[in-house]
Protein backbone atom coordinates (compact mmCIF):
# COMPACT_ATOMS: atom_id res chain seq x y z
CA UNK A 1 14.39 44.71 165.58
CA UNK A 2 13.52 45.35 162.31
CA UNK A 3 12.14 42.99 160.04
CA UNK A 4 13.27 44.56 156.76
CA UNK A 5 15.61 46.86 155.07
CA UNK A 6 15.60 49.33 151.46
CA UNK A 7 19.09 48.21 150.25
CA UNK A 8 20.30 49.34 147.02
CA UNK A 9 20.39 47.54 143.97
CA UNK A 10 22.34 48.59 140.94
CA UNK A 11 24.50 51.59 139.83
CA UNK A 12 21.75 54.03 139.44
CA UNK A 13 20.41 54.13 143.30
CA UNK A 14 17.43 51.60 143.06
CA UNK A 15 16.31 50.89 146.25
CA UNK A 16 14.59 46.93 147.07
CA UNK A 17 12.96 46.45 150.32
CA UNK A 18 14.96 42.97 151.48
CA UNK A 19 14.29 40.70 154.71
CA UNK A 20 16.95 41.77 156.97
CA UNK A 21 18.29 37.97 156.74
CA UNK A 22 19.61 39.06 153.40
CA UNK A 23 22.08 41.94 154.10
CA UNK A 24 25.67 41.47 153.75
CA UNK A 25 28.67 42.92 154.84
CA UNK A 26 29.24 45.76 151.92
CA UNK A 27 25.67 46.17 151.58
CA UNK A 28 24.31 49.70 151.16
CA UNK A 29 21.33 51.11 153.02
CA UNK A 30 18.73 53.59 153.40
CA UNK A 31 17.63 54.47 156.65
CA UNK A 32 14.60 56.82 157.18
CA UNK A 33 14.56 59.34 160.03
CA UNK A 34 12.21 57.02 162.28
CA UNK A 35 13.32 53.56 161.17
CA UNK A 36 15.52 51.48 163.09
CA UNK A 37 18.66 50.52 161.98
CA UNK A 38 19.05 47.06 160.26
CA UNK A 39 22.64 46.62 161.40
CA UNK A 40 25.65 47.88 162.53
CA UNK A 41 27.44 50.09 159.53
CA UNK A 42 29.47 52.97 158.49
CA UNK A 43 27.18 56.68 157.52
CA UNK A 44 28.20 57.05 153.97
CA UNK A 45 25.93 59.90 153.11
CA UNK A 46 23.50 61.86 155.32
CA UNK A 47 23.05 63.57 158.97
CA UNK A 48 20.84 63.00 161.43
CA UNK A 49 21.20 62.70 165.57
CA UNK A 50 20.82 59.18 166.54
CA UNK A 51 18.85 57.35 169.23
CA UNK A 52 21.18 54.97 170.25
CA UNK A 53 18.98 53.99 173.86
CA UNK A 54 18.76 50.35 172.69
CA UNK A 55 22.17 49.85 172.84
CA UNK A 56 23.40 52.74 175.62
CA UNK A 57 20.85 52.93 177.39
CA UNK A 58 20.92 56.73 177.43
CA UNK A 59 17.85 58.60 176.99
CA UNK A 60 19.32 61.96 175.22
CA UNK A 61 19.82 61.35 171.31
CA UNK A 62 23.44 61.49 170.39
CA UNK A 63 24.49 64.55 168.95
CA UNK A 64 24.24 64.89 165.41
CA UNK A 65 26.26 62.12 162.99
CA UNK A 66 27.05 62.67 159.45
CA UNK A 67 29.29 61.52 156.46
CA UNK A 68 32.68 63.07 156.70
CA UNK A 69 35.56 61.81 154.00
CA UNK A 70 37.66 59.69 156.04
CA UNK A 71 36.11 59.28 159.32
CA UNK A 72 33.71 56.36 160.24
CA UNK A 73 30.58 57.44 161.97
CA UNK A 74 29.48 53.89 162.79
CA UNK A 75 25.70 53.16 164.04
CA UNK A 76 24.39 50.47 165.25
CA UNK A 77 21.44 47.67 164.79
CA UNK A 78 17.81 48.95 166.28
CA UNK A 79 19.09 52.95 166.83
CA UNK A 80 16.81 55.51 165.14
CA UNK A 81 17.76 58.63 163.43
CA UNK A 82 15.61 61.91 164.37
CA UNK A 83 16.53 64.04 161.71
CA UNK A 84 14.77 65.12 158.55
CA UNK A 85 16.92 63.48 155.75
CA UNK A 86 17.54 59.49 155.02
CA UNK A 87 20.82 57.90 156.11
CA UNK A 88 23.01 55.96 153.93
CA UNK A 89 24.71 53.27 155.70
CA UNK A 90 27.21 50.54 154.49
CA UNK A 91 26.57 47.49 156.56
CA UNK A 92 29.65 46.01 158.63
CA UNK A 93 28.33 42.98 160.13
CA UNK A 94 25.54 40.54 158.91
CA UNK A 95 22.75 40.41 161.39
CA UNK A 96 23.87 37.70 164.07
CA UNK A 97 27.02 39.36 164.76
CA UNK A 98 26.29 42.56 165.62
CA UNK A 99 27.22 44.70 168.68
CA UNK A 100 23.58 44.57 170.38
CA UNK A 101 23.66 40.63 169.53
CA UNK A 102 26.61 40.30 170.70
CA UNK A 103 25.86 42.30 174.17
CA UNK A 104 22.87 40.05 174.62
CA UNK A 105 24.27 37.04 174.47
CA UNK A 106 27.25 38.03 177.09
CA UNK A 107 24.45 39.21 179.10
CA UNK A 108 22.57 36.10 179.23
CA UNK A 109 25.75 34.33 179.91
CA UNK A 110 26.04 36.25 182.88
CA UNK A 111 22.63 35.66 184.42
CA UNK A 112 22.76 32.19 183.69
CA UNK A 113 23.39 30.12 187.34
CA UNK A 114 26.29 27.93 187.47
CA UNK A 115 25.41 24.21 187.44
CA UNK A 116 27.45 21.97 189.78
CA UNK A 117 29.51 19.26 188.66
């Protein structure tokens, strides 16, 4: 998981490299092809094919994603993009409550044994 993330600051596209404890909901970020993904969030500007194995599993990079004017092209905390330009991603859930989190803890709900009463 991350540990960071370049969210912007201001009108004028500043970015500020922020511990990823400090994103929230609304927040904008930039994603470089090869960093992970600080949470789950909506493309608002860019393209890139996205390795979404942490969360599917699937070894083949999802086809390519990219802003398009009213459709959501939602990625998700830890995937990767591959391509060649930055992503711009509002964020939709703060860290703790994202999909992968989520997942996880369902999982290890699941493994845990049952205790007799």
């Amino acid at each position: 998981m991350p540990r960071t993330a370049r969210r912007q600051r201001g009108a004028f596209c500043q970015v500020e490299t922020v511990p990823i404890e400090e994103l929230a909901v609304g927040d904008f970020v930039v994603v470089r092809p090869g960093d992970r993904v600080p949470s789950d969030g909506i493309i608002v500007d860019g393209a890139s094919e996205v390795n979404e194995a942490p969360v599917t599993g699937e070894s083949v990079p999802v086809a390519e994603y990219r802003s398009r004017l009213g459709a959501e092209e939602r990625v998700f905390l830890v995937t990767t993009p591959l391509g060649t330009t930055p992503l711009w991603i509002a964020i939709l859930a703060d860290t703790g409550a994202t999909v992968l989190v989520t997942a996880n803890a369902l999982r290890l709900l699941r493994l845990k044994p049952a205790t007799a009463s």
